[in-house]
N, C-alpha and C. Protein backbone atom coordinates (compact mmCIF):
# COMPACT_ATOMS: atom_id res chain seq x y z
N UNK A 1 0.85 -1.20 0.00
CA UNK A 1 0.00 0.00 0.00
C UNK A 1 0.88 1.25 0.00
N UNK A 2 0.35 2.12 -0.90
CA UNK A 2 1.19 3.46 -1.13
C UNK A 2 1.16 4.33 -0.06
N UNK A 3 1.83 5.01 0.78
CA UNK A 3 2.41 5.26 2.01
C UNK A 3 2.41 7.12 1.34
N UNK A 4 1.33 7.40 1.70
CA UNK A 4 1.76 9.40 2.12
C UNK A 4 1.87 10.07 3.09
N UNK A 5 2.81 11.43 3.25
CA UNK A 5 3.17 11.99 4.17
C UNK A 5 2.14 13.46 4.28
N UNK A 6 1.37 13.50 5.88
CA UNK A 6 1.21 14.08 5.94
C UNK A 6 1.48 15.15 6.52
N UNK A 7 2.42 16.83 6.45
CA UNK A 7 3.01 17.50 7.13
C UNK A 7 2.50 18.06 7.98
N UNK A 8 2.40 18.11 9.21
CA UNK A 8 1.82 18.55 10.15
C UNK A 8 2.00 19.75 10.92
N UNK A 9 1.41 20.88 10.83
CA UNK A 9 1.91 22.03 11.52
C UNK A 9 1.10 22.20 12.69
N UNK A 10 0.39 21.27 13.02
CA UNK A 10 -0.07 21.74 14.60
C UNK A 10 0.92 21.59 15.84
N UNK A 11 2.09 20.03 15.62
CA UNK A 11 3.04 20.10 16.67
C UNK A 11 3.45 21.39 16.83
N UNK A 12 3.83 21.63 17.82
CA UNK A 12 4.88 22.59 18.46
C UNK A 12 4.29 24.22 18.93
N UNK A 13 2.73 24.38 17.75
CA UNK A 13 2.35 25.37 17.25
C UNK A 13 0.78 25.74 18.48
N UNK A 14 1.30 27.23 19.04
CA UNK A 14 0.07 27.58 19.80
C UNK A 14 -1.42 27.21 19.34
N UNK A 15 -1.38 28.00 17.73
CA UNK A 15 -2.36 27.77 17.00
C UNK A 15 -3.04 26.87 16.90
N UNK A 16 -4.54 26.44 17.50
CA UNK A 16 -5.67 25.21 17.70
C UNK A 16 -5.76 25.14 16.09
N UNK A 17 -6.25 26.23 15.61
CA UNK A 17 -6.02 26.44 13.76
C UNK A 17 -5.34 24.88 13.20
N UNK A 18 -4.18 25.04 13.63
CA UNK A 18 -3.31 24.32 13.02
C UNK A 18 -3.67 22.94 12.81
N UNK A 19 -3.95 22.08 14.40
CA UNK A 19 -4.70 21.17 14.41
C UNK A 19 -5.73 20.99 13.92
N UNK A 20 -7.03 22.02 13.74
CA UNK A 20 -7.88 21.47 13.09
C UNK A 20 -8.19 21.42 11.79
N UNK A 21 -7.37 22.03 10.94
CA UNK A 21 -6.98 21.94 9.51
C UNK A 21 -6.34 20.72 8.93
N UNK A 22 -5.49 20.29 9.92
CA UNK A 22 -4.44 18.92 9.92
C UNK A 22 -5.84 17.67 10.04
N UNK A 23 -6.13 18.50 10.86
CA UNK A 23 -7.46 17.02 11.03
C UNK A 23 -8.53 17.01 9.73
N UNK A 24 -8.84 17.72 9.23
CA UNK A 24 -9.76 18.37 8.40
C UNK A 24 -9.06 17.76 6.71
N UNK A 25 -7.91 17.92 6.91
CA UNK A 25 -7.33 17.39 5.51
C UNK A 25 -7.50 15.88 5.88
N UNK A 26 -6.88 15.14 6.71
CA UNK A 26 -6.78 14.17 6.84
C UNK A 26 -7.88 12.86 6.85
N UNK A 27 -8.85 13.49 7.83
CA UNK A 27 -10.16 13.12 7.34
C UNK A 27 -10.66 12.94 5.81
N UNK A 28 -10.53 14.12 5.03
CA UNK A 28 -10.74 14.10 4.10
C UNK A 28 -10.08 13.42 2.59
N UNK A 29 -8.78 13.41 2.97
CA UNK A 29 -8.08 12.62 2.27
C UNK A 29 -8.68 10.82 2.60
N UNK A 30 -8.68 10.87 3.84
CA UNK A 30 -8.56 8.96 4.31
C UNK A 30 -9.83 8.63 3.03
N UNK A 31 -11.51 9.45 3.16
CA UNK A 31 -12.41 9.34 2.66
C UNK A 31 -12.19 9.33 0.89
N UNK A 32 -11.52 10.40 0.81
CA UNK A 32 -11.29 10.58 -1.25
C UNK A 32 -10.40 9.52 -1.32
N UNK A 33 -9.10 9.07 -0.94
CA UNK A 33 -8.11 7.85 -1.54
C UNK A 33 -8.31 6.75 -0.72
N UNK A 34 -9.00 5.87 -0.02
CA UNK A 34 -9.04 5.04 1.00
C UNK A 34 -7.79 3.94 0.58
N UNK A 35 -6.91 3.71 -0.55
CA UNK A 35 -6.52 2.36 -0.40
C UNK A 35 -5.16 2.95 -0.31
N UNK A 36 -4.90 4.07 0.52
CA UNK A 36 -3.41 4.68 0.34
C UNK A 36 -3.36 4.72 2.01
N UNK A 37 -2.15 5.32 2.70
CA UNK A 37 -2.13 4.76 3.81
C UNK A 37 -1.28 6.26 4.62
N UNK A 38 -1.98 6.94 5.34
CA UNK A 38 -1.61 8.26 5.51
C UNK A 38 -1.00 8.55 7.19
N UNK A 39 0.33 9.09 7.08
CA UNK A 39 0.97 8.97 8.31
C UNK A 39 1.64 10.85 8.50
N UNK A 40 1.71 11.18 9.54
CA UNK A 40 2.07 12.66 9.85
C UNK A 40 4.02 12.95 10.36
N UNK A 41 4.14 13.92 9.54
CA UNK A 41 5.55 14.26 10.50
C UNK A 41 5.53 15.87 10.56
N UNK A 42 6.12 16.02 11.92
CA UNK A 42 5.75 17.70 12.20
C UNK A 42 6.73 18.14 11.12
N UNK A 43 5.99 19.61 10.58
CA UNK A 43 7.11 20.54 9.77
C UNK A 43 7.64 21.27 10.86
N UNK A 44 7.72 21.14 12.48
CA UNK A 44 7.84 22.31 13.37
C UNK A 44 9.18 22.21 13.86
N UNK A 45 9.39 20.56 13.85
CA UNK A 45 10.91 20.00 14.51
C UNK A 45 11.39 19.66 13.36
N UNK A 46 12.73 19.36 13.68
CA UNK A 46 14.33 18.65 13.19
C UNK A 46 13.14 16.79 12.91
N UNK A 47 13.82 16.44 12.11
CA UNK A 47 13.84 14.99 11.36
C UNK A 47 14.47 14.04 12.38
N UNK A 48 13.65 13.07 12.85
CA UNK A 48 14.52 12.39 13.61
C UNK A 48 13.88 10.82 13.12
N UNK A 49 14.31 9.46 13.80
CA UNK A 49 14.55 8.41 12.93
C UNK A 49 13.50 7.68 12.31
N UNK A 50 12.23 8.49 13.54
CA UNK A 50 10.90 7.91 12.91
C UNK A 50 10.74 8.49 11.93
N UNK A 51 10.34 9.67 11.81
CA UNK A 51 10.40 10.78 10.66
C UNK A 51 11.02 10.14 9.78
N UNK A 52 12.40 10.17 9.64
CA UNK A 52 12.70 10.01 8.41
C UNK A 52 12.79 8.41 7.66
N UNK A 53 12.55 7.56 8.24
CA UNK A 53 11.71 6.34 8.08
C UNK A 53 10.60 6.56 6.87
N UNK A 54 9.33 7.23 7.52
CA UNK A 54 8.02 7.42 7.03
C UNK A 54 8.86 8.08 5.77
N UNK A 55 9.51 8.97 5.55
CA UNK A 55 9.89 10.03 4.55
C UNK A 55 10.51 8.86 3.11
N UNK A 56 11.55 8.26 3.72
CA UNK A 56 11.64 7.17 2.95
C UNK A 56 11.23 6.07 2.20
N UNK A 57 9.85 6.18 3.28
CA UNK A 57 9.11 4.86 2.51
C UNK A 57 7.45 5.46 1.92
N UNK A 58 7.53 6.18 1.60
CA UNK A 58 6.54 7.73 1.01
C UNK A 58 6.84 7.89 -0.13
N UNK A 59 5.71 8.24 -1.07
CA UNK A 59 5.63 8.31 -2.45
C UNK A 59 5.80 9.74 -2.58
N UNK A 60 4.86 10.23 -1.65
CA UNK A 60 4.78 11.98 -1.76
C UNK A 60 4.13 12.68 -0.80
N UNK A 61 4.14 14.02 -0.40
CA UNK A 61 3.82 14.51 0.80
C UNK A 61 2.92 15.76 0.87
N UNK A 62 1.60 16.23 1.60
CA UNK A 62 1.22 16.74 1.43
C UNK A 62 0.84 18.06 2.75
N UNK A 63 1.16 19.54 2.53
CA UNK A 63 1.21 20.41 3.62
C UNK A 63 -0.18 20.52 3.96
N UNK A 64 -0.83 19.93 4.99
CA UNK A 64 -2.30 20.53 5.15
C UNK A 64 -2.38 21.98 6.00
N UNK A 65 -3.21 22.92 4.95
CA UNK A 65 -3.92 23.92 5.26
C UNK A 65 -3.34 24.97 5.91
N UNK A 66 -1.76 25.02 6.02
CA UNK A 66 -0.53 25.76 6.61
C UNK A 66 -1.23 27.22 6.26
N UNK A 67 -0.86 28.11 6.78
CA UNK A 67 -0.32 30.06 6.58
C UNK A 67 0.89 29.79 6.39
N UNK A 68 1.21 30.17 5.11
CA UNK A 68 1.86 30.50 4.38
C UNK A 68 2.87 31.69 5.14
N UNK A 69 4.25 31.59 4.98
CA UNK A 69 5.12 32.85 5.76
C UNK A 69 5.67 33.58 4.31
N UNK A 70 6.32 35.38 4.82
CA UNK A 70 6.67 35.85 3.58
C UNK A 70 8.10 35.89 3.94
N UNK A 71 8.22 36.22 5.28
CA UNK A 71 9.45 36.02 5.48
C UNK A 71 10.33 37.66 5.25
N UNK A 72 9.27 38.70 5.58
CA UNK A 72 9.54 40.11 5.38
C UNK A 72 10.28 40.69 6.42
N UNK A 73 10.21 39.94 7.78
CA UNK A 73 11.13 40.50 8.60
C UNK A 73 11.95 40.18 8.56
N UNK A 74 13.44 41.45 9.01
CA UNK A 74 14.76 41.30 8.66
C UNK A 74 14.75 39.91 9.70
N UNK A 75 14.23 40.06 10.79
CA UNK A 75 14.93 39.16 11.83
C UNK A 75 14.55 37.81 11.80
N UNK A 76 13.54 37.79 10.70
CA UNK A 76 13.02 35.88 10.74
C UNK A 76 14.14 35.11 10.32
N UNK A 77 13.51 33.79 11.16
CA UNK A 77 14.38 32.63 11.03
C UNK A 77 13.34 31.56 10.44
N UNK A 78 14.00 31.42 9.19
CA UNK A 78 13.63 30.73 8.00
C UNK A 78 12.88 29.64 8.54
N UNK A 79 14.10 28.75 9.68
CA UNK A 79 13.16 27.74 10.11
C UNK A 79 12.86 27.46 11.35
N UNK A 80 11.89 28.98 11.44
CA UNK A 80 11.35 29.03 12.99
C UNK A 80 10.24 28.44 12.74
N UNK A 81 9.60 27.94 11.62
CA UNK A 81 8.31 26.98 11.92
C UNK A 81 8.39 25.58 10.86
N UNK A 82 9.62 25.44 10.27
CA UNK A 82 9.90 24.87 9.36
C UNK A 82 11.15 24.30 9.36
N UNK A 83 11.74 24.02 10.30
CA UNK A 83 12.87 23.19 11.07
C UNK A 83 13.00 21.59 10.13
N UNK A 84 11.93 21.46 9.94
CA UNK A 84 11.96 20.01 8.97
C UNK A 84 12.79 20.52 7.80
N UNK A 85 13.04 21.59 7.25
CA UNK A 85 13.67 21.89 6.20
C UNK A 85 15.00 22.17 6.24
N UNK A 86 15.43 21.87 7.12
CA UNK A 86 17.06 21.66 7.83
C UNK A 86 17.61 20.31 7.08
N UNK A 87 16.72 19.07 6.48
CA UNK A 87 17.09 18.08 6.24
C UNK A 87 16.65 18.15 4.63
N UNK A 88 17.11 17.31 3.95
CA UNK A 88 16.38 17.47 2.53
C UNK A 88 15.37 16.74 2.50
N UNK A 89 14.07 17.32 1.68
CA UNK A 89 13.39 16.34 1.43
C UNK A 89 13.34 16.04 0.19
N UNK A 90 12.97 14.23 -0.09
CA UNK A 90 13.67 13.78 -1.28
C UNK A 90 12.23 13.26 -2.20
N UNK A 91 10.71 13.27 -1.53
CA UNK A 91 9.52 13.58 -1.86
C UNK A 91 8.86 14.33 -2.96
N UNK A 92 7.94 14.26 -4.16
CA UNK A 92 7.38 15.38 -4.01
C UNK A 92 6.56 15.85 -3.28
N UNK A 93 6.28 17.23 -2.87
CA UNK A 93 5.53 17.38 -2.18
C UNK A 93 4.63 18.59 -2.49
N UNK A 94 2.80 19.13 -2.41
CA UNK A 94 2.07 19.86 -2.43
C UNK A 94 1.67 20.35 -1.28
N UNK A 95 0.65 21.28 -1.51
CA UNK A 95 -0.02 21.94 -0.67
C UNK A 95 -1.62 21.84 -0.81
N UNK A 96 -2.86 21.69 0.43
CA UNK A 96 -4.30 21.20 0.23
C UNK A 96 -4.94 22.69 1.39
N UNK A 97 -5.21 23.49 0.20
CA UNK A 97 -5.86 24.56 0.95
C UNK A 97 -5.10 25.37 1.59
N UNK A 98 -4.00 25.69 1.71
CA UNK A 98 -2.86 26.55 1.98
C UNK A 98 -2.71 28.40 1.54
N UNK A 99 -2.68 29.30 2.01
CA UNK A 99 -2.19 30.34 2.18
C UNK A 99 -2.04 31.52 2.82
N UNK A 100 -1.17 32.68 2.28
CA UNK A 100 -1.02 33.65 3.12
C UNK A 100 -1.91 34.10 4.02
N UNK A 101 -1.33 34.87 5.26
CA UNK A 101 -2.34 35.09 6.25
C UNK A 101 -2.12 36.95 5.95
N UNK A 102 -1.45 37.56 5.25
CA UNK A 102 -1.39 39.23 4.67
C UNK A 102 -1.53 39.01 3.54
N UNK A 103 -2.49 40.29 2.95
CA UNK A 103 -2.33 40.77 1.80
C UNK A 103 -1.40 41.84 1.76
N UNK A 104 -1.00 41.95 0.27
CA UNK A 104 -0.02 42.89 0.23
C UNK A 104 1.41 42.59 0.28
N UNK A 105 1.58 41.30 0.57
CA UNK A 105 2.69 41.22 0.55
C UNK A 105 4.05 40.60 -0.57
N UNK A 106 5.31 40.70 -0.36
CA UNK A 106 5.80 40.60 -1.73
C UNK A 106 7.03 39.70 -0.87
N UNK A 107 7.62 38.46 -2.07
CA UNK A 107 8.38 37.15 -1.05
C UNK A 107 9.41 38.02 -1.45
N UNK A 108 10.49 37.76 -0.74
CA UNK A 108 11.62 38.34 -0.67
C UNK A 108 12.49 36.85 -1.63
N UNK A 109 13.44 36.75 -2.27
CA UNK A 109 14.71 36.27 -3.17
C UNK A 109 14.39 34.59 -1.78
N UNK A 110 15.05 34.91 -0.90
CA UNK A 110 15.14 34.42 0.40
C UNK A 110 13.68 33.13 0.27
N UNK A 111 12.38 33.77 0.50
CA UNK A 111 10.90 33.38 0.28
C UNK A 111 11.01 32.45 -1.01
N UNK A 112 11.09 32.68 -1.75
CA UNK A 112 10.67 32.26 -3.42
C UNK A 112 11.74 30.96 -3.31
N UNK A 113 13.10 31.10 -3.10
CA UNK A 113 13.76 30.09 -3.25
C UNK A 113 13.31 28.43 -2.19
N UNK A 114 12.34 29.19 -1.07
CA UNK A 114 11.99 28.46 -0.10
C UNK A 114 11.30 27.77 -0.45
N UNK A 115 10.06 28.42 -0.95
CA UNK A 115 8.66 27.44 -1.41
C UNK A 115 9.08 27.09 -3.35
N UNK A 116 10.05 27.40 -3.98
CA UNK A 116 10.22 26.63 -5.11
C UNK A 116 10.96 25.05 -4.62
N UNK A 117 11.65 25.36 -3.07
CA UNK A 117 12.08 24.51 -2.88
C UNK A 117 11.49 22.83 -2.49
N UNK A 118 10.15 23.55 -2.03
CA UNK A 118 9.26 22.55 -1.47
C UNK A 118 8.22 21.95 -2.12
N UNK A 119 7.98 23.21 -3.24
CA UNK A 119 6.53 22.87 -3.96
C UNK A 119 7.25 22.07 -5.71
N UNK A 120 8.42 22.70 -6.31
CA UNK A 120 9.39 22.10 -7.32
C UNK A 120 8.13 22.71 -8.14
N UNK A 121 7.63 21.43 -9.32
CA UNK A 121 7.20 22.29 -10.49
C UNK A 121 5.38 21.16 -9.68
N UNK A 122 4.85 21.21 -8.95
CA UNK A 122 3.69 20.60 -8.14
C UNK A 122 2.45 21.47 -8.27
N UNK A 123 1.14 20.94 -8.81
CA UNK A 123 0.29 22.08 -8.96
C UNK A 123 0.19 22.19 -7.10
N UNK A 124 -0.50 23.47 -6.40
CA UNK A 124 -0.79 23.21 -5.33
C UNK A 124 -2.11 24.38 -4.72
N UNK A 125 -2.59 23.37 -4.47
CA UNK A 125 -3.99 23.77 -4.07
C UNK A 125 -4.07 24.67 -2.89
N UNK A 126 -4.42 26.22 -3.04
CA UNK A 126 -4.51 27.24 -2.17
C UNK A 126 -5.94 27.63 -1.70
N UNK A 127 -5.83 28.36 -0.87
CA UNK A 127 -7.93 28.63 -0.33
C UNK A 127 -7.74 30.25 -0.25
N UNK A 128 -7.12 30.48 -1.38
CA UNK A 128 -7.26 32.35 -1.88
C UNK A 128 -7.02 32.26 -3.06
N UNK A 129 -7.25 33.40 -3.97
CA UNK A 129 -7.04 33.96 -4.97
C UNK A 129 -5.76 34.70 -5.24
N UNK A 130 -5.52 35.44 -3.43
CA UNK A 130 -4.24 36.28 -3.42
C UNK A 130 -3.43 35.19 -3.43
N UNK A 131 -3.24 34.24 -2.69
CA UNK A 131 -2.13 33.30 -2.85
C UNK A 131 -1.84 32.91 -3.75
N UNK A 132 -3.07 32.06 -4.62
CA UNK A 132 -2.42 31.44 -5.66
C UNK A 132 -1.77 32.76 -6.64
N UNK A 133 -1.92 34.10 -7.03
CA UNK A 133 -1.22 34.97 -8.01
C UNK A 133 -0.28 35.26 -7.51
N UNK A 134 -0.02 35.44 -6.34
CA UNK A 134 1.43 35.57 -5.61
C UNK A 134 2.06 33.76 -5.87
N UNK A 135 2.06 33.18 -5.96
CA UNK A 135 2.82 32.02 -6.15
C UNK A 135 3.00 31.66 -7.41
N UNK A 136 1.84 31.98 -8.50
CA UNK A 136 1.75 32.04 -9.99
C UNK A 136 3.32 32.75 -10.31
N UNK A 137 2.79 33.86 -9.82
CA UNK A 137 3.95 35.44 -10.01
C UNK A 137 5.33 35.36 -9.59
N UNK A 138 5.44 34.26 -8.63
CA UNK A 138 6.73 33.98 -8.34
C UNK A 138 7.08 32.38 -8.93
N UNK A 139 6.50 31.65 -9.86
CA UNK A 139 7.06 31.04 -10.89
C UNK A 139 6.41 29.70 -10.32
N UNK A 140 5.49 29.29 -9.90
CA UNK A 140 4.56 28.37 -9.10
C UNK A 140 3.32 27.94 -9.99
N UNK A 141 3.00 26.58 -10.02
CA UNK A 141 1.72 26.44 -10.08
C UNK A 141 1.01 26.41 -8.78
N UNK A 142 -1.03 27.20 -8.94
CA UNK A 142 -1.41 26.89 -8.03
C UNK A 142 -3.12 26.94 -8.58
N UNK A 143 -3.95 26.17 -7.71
CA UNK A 143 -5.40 26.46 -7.75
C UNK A 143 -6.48 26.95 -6.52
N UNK A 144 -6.97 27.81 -6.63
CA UNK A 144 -7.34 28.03 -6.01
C UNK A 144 -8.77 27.25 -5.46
N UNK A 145 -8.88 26.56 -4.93
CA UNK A 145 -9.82 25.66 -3.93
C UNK A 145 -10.44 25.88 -3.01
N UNK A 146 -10.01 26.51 -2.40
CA UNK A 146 -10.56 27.33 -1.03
C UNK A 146 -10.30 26.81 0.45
N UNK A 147 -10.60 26.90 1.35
CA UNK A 147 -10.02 26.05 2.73
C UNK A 147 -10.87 25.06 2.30
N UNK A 148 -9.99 23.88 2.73
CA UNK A 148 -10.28 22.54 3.65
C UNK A 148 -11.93 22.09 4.29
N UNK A 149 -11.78 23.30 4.90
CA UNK A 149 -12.80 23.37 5.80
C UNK A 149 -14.06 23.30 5.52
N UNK A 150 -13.70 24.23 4.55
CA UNK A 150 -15.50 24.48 3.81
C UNK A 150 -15.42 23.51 3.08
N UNK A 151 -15.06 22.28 2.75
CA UNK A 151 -15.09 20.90 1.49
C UNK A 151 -16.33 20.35 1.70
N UNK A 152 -16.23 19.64 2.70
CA UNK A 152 -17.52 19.23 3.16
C UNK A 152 -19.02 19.74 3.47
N UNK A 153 -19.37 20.86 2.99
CA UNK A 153 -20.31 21.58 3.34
C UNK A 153 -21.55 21.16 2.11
N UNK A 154 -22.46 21.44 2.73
CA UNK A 154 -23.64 20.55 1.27
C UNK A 154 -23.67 21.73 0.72
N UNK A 155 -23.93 21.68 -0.50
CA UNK A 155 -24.23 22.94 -1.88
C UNK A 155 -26.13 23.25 -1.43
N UNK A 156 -26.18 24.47 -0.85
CA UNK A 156 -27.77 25.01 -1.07
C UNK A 156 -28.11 26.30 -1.76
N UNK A 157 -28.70 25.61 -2.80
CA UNK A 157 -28.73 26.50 -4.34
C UNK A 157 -29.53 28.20 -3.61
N UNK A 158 -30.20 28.12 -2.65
CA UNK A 158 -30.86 29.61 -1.69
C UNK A 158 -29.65 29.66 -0.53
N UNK A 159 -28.83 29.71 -0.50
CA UNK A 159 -28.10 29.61 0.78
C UNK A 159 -27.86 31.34 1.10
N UNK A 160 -28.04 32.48 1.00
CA UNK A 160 -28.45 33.88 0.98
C UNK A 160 -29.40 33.83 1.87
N UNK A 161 -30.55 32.78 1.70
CA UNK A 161 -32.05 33.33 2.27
C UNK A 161 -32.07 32.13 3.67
N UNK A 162 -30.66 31.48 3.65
CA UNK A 162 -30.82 30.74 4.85
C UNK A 162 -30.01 31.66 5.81
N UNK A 163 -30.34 31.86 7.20
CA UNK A 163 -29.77 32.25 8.65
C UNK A 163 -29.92 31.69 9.46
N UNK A 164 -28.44 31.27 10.07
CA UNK A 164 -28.68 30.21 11.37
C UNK A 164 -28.80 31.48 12.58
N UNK A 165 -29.50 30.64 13.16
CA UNK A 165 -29.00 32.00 15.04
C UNK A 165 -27.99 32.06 15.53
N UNK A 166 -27.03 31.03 15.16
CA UNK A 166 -25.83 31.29 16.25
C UNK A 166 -24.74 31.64 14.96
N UNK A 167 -23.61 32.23 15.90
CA UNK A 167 -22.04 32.06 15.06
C UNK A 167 -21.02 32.03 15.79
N UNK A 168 -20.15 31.70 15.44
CA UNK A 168 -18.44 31.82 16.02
C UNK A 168 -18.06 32.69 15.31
N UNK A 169 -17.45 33.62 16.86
CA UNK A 169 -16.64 34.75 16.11
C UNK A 169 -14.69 34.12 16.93
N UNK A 170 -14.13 34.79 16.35
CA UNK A 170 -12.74 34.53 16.30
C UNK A 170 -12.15 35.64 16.13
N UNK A 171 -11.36 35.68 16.96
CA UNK A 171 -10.21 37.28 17.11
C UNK A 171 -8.66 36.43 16.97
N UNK A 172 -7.44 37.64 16.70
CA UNK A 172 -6.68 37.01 16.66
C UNK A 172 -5.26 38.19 17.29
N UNK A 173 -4.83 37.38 17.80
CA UNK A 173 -3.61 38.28 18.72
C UNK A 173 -2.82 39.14 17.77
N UNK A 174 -2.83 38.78 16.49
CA UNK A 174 -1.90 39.57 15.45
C UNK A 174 -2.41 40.41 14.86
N UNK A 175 -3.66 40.82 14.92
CA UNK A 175 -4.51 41.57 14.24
C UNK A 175 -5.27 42.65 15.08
N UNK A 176 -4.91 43.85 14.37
CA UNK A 176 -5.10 45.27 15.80
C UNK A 176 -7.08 45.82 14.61
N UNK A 177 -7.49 44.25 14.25
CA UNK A 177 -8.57 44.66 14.31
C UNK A 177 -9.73 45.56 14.72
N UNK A 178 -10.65 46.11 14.24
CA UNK A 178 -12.10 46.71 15.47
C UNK A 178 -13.08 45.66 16.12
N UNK A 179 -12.37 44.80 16.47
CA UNK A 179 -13.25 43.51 17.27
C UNK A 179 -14.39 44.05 17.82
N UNK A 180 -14.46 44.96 18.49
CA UNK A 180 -15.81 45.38 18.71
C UNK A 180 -16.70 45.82 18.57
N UNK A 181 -16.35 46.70 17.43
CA UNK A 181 -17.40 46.71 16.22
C UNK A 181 -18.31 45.70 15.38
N UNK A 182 -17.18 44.88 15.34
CA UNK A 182 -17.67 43.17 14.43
C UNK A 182 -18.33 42.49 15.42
N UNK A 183 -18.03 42.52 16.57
CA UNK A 183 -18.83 41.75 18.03
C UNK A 183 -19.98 42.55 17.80
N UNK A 184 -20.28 43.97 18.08
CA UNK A 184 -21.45 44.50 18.13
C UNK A 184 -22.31 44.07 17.16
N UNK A 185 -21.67 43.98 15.49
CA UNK A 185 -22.60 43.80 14.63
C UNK A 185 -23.35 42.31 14.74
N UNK A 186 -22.20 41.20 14.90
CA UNK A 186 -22.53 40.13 15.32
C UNK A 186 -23.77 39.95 16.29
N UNK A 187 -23.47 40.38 17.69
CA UNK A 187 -24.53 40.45 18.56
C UNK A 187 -26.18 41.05 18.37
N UNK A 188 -25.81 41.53 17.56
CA UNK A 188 -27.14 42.04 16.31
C UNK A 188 -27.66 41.47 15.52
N UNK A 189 -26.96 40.66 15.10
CA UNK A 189 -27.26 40.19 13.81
C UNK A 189 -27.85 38.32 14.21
N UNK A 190 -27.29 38.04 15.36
CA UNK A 190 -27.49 36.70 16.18
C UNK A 190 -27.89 36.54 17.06
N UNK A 191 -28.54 35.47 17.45
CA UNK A 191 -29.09 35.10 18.88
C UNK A 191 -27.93 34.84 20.01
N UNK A 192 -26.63 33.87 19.25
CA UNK A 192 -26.06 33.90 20.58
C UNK A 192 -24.69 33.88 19.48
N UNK A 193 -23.20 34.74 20.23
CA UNK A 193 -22.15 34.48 19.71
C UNK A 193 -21.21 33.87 20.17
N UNK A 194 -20.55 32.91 20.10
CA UNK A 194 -19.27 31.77 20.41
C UNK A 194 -17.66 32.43 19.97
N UNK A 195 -17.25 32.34 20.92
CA UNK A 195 -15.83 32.68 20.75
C UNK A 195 -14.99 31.57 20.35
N UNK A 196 -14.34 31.37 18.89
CA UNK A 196 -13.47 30.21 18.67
C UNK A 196 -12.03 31.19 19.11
N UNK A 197 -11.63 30.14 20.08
CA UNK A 197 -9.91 30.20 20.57
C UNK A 197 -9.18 29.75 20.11
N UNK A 198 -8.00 30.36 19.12
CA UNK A 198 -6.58 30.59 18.24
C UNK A 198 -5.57 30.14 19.25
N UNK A 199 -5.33 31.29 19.66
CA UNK A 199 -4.42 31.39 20.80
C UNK A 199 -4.59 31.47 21.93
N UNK A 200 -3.80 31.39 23.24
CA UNK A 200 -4.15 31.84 24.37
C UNK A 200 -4.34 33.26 24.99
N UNK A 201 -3.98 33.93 24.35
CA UNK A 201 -4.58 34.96 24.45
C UNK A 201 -5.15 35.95 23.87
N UNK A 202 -6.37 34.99 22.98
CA UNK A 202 -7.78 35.21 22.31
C UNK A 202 -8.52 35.81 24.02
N UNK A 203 -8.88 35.37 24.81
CA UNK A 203 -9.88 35.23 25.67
C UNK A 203 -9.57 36.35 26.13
N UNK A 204 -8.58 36.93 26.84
CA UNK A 204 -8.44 38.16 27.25
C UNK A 204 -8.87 39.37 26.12
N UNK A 205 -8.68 39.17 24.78
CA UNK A 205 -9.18 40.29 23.68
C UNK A 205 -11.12 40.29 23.81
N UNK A 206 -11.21 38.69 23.66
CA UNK A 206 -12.82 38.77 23.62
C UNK A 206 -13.44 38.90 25.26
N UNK A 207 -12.83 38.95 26.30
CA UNK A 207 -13.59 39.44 27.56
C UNK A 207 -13.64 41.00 27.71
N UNK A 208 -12.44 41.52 26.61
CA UNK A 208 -12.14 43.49 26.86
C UNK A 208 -13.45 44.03 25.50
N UNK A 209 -14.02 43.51 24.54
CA UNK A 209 -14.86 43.98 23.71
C UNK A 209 -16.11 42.67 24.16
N UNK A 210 -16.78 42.19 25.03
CA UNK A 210 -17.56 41.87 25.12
C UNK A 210 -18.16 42.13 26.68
N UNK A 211 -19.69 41.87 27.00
CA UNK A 211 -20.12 42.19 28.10
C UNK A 211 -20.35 40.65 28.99
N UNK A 212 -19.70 39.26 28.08
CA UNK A 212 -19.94 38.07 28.65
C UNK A 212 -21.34 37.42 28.47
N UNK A 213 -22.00 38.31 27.85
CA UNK A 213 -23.70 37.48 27.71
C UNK A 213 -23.72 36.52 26.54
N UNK A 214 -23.24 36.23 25.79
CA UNK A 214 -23.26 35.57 24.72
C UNK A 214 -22.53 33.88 24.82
């Protein structure tokens, strides 16, 4: 049985995100290829003997649902979330619903050589529009697909004239958003609102723009 790698960015990583994207591909893969046989190695650490075992005996490897880095600060370290790339990988490997978390942004010489390094000549499936032309533009195939997430969702040809009562709202520590503006509208617009937690310190942002009733 054909043996794929699945890269995993939830180890190591604050981000709940991470995990449930990882889970979300994986699920979804087991269901679309069932007679293939799907095993995880973190992209977060160094390669060690299990790892590179699985890597060896792998046809090809696939990044689930990652944010994409540009790698614009002088002070980043290439493989502060990507430490697996300390070792070669000898795979091909894609991407399933993958990209940037900024618009606007442009890869630096540094960037481009990174992800030509990983993606080679691989179509790879992004969940933006901005991503895939930024990866087009820097000499990449890509399609745009959309997240992971939304795969599974049933097609409802009125889905405009449907409203559920509830929602999850989600804040994020990196983003000097108007959260409470979007909370207010939310709380308006819904019967009750749910806070999905990123990070750990999501909860402190959503207890300073909310009154706790929701």
């Amino acid at each position: 049985m054909d043996k794929i790698i699945l890269f995993d960015t939830s180890v190591s990583s604050l981000n709940c995100a991470d995990h449930y994207l990882t889970e979300t591909c994986y699920r979804i893969l087991c269901n679309w290829i069932p007679d293939k046989f799907f095993c995880k190695i973190s992209t977060h650490n160094s390669l060690d003997g299990l790892a590179t075992s699985r890597l060896n005996n792998s046809s090809y490897g696939i990044i689930c649902g990652s944010g994409l880095l540009s790698f614009n600060k002088p002070s980043y370290d290439l493989k502060h979330q990507w430490r697996i790339l300390e070792n070669e990988i000898n795979i091909p490997v894609t991407g399933m619903g993958i990209g940037f978390e900024n618009y606007g942004i442009e890869l630096e010489e540094l960037a481009k050589s990174f992800y030509k390094k990983i993606f080679s000549d691989k179509l790879i499936s992004v969940r933006g529009e901005y991503t895939k032309k930024v990866l087009e533009n820097n000499g990449m195939n890509a399609i745009n697909t959309g997240c992971p997430t939304l795969w599974n969702l049933f097609y409802i040809n009125n889905i405009r004239q449907i409203k559920n009562k509830n929602v999850i709202f989600a804040v994020n520590i990196y983003r000097n958003y108007d959260y409470k503006s979007i909370y207010e509208y939310l709380v308006d617009q819904y019967d009750k609102v749910f806070l999905f937690c990123q990070h750990p310190g999501d909860v402190e942002i959503y207890k300073k723009i909310t009154s706790n009733k929701s």
